[in-house]
N, C-alpha and C. Protein backbone atom coordinates (compact mmCIF):
# COMPACT_ATOMS: atom_id res chain seq x y z
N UNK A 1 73.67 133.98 124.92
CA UNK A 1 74.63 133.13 125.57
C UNK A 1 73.90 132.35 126.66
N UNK A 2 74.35 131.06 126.88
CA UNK A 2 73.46 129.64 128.03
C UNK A 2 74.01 130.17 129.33
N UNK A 3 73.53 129.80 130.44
CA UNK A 3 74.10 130.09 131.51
C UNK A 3 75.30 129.53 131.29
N UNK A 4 75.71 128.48 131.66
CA UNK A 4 77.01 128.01 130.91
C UNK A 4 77.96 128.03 130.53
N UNK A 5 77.86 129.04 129.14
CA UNK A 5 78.98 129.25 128.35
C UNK A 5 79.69 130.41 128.95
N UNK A 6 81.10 130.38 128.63
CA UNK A 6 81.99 131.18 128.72
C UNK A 6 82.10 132.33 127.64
N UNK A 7 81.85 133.19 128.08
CA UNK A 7 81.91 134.87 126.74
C UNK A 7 83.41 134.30 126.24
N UNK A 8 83.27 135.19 125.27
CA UNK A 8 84.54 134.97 123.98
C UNK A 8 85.75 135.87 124.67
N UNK A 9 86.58 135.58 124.58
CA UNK A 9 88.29 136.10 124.94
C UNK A 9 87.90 137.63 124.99
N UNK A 10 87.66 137.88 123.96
CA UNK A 10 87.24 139.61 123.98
C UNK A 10 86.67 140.09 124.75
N UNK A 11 85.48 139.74 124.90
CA UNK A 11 84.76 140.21 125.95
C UNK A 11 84.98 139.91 127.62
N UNK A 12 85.84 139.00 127.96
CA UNK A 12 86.65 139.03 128.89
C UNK A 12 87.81 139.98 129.49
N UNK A 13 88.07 140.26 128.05
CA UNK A 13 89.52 141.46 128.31
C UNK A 13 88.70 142.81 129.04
N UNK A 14 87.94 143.19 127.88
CA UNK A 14 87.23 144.86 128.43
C UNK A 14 87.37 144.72 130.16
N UNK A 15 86.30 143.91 130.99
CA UNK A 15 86.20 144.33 131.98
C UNK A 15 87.83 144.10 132.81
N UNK A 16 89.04 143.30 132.63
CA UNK A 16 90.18 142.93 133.30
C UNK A 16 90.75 144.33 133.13
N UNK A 17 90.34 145.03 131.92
CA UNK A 17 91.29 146.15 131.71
C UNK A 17 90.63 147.42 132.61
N UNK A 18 89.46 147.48 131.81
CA UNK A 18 88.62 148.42 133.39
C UNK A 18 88.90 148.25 134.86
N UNK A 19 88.98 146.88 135.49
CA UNK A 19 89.00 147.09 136.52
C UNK A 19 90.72 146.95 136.80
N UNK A 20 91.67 147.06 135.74
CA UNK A 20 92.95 147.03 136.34
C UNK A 20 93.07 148.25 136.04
N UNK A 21 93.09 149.47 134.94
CA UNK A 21 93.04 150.99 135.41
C UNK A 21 92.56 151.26 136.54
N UNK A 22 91.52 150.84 137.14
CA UNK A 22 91.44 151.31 138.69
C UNK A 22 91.89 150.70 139.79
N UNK A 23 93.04 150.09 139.23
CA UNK A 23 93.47 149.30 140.44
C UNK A 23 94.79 150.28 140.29
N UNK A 24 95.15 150.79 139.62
CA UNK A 24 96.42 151.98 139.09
C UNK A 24 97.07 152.55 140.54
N UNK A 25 96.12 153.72 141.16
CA UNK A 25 96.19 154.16 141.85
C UNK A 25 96.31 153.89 143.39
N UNK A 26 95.24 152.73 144.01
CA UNK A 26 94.84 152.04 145.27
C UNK A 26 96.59 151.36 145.56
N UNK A 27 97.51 150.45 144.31
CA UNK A 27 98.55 149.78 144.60
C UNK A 27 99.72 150.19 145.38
N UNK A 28 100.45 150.19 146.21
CA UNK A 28 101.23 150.35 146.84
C UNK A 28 102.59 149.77 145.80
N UNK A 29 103.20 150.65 145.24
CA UNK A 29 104.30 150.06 144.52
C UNK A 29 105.85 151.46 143.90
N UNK A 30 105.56 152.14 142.87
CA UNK A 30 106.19 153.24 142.41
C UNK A 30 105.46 154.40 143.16
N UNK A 31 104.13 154.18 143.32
CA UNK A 31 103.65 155.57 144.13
C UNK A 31 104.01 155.88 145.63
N UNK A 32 104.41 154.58 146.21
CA UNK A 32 104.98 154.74 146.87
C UNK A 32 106.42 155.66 147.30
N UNK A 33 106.94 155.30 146.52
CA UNK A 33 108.42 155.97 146.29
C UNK A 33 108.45 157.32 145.37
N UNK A 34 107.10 157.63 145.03
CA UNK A 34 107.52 159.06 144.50
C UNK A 34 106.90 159.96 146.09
N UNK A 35 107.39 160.27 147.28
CA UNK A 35 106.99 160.79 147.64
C UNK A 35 107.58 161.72 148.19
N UNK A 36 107.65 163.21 148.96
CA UNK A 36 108.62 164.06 148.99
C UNK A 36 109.81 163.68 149.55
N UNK A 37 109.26 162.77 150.67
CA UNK A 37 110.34 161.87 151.31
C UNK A 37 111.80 161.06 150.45
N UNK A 38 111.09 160.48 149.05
CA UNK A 38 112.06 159.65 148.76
C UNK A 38 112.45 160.29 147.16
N UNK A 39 111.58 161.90 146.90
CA UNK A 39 112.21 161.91 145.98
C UNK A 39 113.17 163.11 145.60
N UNK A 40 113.34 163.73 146.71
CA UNK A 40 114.81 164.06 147.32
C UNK A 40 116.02 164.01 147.16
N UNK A 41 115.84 162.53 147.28
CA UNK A 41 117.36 161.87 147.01
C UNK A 41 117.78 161.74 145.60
N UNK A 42 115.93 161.44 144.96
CA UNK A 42 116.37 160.74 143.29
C UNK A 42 116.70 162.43 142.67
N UNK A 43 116.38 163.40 143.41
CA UNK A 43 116.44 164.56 142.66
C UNK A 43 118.27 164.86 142.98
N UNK A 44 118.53 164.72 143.95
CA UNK A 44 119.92 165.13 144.56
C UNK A 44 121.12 163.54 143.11
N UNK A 45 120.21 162.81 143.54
CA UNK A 45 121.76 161.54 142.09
C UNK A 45 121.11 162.49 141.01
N UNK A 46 119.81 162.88 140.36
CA UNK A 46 119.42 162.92 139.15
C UNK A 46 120.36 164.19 138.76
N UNK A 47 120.35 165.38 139.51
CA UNK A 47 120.76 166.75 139.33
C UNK A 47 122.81 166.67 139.30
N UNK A 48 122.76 166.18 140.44
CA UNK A 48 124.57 166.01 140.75
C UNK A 48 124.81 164.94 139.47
N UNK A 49 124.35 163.67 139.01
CA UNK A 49 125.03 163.21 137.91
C UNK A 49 125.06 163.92 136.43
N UNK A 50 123.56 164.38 136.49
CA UNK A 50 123.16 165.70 135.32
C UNK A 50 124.10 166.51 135.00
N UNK A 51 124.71 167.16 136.16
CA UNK A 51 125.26 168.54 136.22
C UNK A 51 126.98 168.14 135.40
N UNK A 52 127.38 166.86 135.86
CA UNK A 52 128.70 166.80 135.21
C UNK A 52 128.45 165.49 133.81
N UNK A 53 127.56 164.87 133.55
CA UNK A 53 127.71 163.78 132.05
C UNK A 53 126.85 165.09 131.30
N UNK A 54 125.62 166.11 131.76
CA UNK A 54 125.58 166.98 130.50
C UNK A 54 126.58 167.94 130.13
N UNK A 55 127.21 168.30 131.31
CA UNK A 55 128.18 169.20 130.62
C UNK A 55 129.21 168.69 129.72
N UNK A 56 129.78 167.33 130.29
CA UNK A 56 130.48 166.85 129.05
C UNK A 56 129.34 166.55 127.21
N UNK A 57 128.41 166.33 127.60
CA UNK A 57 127.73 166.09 126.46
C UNK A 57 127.42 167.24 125.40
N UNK A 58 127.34 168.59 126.61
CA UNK A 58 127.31 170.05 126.18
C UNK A 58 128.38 170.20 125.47
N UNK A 59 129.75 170.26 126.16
CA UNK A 59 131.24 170.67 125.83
C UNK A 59 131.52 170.13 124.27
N UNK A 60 130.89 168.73 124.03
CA UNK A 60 131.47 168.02 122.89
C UNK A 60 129.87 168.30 121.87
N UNK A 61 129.06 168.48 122.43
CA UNK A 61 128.19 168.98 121.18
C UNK A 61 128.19 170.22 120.55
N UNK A 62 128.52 171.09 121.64
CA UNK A 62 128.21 172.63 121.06
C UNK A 62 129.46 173.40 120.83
N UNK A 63 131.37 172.58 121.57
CA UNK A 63 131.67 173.32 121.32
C UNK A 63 131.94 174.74 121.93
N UNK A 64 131.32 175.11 122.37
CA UNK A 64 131.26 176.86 123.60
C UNK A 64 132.59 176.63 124.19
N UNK A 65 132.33 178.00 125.05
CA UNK A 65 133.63 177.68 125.86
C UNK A 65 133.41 177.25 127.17
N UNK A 66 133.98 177.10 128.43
CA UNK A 66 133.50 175.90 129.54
C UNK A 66 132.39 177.02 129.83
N UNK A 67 132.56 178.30 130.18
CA UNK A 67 131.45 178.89 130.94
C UNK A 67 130.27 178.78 130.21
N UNK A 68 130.18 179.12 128.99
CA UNK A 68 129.17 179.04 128.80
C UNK A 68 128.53 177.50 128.79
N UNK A 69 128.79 176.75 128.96
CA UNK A 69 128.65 175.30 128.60
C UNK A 69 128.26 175.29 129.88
N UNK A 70 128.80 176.15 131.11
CA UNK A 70 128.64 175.63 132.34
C UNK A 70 126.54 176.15 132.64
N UNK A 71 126.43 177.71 131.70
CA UNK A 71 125.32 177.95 131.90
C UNK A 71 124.36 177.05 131.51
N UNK A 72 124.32 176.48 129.97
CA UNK A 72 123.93 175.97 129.35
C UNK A 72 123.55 174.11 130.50
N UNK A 73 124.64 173.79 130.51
CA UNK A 73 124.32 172.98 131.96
C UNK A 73 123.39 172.61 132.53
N UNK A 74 123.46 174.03 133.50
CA UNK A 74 122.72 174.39 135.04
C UNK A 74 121.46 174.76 134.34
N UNK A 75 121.07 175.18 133.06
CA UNK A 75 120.06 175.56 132.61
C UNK A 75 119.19 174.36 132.11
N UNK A 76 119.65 173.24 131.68
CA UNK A 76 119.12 172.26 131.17
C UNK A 76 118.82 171.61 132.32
N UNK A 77 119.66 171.41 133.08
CA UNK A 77 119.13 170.32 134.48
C UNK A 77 118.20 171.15 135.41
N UNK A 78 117.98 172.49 135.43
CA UNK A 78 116.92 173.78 136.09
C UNK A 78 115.63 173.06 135.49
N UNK A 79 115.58 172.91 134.22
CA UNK A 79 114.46 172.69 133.43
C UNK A 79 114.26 171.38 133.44
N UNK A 80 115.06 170.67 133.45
CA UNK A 80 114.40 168.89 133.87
C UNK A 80 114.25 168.81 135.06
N UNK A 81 115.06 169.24 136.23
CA UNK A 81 114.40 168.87 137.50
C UNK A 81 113.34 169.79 137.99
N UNK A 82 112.52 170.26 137.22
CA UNK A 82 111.61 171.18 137.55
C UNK A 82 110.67 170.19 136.61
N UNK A 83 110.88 169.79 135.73
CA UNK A 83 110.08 168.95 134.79
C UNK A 83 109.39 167.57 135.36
N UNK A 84 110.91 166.80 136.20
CA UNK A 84 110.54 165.30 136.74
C UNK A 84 109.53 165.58 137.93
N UNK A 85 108.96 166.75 137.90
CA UNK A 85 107.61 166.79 138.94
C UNK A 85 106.57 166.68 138.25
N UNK A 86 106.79 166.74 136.84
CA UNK A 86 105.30 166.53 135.81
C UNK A 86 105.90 165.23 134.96
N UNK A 87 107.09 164.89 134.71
CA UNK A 87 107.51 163.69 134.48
C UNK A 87 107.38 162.49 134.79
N UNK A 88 107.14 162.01 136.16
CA UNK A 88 107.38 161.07 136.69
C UNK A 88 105.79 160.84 136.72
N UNK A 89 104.70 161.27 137.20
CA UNK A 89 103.29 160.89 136.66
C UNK A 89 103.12 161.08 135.52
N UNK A 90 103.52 161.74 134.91
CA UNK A 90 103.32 161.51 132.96
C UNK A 90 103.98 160.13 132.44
N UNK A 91 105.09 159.67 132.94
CA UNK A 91 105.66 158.68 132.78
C UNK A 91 104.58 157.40 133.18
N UNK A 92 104.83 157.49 134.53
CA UNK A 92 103.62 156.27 135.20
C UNK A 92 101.82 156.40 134.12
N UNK A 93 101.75 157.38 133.88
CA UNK A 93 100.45 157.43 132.68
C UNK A 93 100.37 156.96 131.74
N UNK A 94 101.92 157.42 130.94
CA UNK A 94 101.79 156.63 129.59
C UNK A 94 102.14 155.05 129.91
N UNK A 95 102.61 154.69 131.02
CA UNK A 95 103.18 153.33 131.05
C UNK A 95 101.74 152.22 131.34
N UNK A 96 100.61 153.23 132.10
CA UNK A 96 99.24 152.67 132.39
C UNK A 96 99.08 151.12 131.55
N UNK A 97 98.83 151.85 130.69
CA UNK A 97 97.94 150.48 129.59
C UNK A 97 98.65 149.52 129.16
N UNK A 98 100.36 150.18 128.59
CA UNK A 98 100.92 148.84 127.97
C UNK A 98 101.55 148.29 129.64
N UNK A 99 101.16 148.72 130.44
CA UNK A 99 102.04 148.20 131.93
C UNK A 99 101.02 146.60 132.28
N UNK A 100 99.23 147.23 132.18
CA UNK A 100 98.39 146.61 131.85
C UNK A 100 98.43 145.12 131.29
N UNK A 101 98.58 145.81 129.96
CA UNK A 101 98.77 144.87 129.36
C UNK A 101 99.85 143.78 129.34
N UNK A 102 100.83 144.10 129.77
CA UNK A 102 102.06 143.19 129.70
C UNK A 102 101.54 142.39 131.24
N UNK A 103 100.90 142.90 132.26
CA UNK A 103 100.59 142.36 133.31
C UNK A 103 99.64 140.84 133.16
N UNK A 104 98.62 141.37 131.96
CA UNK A 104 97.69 140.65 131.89
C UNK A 104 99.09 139.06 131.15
N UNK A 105 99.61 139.47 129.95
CA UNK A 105 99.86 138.45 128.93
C UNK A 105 101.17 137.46 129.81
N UNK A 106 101.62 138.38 130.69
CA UNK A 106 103.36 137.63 131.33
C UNK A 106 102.79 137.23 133.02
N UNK A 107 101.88 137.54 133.35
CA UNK A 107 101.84 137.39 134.75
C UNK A 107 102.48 138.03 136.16
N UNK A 108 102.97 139.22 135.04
CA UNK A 108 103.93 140.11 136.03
C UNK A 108 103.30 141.10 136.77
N UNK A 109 104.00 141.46 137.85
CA UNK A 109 102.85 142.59 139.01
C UNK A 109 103.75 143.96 138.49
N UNK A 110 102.93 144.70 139.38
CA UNK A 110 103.51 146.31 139.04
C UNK A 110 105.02 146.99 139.87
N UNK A 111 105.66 145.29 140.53
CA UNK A 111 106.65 145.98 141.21
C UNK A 111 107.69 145.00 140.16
N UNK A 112 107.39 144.44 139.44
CA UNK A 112 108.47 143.76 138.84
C UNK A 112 109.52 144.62 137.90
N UNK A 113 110.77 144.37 137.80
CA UNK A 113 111.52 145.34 137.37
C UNK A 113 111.21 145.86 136.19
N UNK A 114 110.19 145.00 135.25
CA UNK A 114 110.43 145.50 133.69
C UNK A 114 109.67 146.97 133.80
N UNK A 115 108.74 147.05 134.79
CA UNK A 115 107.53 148.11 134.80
C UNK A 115 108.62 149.36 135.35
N UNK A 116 109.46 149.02 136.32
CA UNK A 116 110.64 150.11 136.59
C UNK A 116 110.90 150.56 136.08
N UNK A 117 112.43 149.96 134.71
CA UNK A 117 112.52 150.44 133.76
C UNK A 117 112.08 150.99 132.49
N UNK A 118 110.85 150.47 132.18
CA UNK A 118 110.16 151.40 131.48
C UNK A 118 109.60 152.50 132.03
N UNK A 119 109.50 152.82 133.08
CA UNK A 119 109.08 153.93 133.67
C UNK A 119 110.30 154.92 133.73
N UNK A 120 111.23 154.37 133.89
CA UNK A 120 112.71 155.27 134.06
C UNK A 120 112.78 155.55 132.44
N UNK A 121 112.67 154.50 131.65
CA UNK A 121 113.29 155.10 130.37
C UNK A 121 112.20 156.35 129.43
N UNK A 122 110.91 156.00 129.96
CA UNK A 122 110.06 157.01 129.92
C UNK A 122 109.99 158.33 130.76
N UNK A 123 111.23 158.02 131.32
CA UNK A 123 111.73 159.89 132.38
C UNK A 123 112.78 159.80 131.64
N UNK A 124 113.61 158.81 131.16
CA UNK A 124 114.97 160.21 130.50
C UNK A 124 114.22 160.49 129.24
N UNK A 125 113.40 159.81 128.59
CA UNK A 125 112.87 160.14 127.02
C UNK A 125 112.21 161.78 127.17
N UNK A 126 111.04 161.99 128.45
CA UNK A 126 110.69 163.31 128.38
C UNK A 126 111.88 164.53 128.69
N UNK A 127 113.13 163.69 129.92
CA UNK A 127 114.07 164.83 130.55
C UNK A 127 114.89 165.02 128.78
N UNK A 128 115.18 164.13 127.93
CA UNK A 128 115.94 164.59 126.90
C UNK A 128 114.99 165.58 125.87
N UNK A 129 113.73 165.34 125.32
CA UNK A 129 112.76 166.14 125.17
C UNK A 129 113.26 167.79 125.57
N UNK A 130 113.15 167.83 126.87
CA UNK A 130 113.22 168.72 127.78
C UNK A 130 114.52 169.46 127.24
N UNK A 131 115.69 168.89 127.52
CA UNK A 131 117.03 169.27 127.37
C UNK A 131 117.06 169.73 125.62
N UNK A 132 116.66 168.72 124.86
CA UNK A 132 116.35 169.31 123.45
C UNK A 132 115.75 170.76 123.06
N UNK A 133 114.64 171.03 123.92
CA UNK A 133 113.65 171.87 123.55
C UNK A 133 114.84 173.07 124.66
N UNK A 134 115.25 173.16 124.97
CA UNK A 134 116.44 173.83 125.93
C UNK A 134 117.22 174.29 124.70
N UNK A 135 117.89 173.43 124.57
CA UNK A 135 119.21 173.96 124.04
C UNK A 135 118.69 174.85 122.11
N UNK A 136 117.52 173.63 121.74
CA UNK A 136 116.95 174.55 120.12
C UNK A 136 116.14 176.55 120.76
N UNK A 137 115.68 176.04 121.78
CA UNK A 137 114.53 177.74 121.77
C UNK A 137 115.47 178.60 122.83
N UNK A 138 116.50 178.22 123.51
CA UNK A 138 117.09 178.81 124.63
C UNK A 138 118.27 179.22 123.94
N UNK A 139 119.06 178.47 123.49
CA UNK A 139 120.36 178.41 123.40
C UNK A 139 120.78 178.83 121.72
N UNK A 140 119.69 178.34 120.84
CA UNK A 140 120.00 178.03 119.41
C UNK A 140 120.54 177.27 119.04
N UNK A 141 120.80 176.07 119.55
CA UNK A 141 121.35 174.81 119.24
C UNK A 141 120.74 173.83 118.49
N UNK A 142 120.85 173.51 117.29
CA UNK A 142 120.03 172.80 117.00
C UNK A 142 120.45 170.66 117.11
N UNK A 143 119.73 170.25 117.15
CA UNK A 143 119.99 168.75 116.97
C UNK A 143 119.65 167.94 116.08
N UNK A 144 120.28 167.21 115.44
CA UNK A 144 119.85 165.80 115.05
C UNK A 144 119.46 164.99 115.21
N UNK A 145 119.13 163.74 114.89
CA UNK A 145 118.74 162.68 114.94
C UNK A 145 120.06 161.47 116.02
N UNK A 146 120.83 161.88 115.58
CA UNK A 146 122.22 161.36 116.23
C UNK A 146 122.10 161.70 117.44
N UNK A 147 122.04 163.33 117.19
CA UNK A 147 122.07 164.00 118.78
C UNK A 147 121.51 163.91 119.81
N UNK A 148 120.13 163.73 119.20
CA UNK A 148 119.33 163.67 119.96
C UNK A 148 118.81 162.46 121.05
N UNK A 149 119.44 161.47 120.04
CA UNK A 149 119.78 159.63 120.96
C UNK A 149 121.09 159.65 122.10
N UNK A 150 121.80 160.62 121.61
CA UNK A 150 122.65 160.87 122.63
C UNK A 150 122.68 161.40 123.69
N UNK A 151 121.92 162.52 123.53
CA UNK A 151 121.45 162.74 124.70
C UNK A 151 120.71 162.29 125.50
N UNK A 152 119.77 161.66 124.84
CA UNK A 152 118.69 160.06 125.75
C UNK A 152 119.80 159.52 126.27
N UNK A 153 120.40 158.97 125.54
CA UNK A 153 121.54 157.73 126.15
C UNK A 153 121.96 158.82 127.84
N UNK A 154 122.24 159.78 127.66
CA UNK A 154 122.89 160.78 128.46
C UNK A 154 121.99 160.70 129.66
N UNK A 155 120.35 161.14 129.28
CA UNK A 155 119.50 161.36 130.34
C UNK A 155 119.54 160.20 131.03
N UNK A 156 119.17 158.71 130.24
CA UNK A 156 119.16 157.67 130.79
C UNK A 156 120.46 157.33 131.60
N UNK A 157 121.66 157.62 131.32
CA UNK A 157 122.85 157.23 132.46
C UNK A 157 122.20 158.28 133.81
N UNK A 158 121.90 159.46 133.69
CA UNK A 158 121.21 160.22 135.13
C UNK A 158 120.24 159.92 135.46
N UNK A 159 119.21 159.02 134.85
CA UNK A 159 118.02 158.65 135.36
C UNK A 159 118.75 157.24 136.09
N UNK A 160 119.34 156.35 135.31
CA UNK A 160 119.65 155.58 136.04
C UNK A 160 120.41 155.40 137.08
N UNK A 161 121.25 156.55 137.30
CA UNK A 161 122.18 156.70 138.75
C UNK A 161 121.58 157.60 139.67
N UNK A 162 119.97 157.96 139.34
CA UNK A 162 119.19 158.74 140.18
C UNK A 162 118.37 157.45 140.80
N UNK A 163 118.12 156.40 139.52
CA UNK A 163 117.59 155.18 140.78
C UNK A 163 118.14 154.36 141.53
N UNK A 164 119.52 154.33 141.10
CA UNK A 164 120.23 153.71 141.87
C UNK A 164 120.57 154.41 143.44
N UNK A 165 120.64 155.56 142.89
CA UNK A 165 120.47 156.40 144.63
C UNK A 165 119.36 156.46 145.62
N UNK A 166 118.65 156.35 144.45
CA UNK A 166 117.00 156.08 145.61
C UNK A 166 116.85 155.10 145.70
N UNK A 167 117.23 153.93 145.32
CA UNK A 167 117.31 152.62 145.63
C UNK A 167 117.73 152.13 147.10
N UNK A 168 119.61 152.78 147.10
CA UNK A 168 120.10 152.49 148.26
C UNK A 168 119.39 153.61 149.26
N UNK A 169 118.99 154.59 149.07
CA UNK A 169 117.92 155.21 150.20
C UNK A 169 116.95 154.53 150.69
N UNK A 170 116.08 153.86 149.59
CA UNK A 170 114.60 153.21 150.51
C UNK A 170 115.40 152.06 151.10
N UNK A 171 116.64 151.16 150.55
CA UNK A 171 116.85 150.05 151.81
C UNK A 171 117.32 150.47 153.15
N UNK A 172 118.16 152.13 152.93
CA UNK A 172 118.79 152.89 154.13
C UNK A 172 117.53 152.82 155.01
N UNK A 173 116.61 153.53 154.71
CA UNK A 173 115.35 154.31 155.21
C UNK A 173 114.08 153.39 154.92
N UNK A 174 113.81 151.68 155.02
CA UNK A 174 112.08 151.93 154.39
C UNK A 174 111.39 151.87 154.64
N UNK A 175 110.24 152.54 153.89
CA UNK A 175 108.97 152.97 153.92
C UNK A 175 108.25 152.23 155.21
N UNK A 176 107.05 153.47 156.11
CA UNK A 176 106.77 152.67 157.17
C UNK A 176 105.33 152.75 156.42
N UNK A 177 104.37 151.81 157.16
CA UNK A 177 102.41 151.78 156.83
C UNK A 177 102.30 151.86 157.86
């Protein structure tokens, strides 16, 4: 190659992508807000909305009677909010590259909403996971394919009224540098 010339598209990408994985961590954006400080609150909407849309989701899937439905419950949201502490960086991990990438092709930064919501919908996808693997090895419940979107749909209404609570927290409270 001439002094000159410009390398080919390809060989441009490698290093943008290298040096934007390490820009992952240094950014001030979602890491911000996962911190014990602010995630508190998302645990207090995530658990309190959990505790009453799974039990209805419990009641009409399985059937039981309320108590047990009530264990079944408290047992599933025990195990996801014990989970969204390995969730929420597993989430931000898998979102790394295609977050990356959508950064590079749209011009969007890492606080723009789309990177949010995929990060949220990648916490109810593992919390329903979670709740699945609950109710088949815990409970004997088994699920479907049906069921099992339903209950996403389910996690995602508590993931999303867990950000909406930490939302109005960081404008209550925000963040100092």
């Amino acid at each position: 190659m001439a002094d000159g010339e410009c390398p080919k598209k390809g060989q441009r990408l490698l290093p943008k992508v290298i040096f934007g994985i390490c820009e992952i961590l240094p950014r001030v954006d979602v890491r911000a807000a996962y911190s014990w400080y602010y995630y508190r609150p998302f645990l207090l909407w995530a658990i309190t909305t959990g505790l009453f849309v799974k039990f209805a989701y419990v009641r009409f899937f399985t059937r039981l009677g309320w108590s047990r439905c009530a264990i079944v419950d408290v047992t599933m949201n025990a195990v996801s909010s014990l989970l969204n502490h390995i969730a929420v960086p597993a989430a931000y991990l898998a979102w790394a590259l295609p977050r990356l990438a959508l950064n590079q092709a749209f011009g969007t930064d890492d606080a723009d909403p789309v990177n949010w919501v995929a990060l949220l919908l990648l916490m109810a996808l593992i919390s329903a996971i979670s709740d699945a693997l609950v109710l088949h090895f815990v409970f004997s419940q088994r699920l479907g394919q049906k069921w099992f979107w339903l209950l996403y749909v389910v996690n995602t209404m508590c993931v999303a009224a867990a950000a909406c609570g930490m939302y109005f927290f960081l404008v209550a409270h925000p963040p100092t540098a």
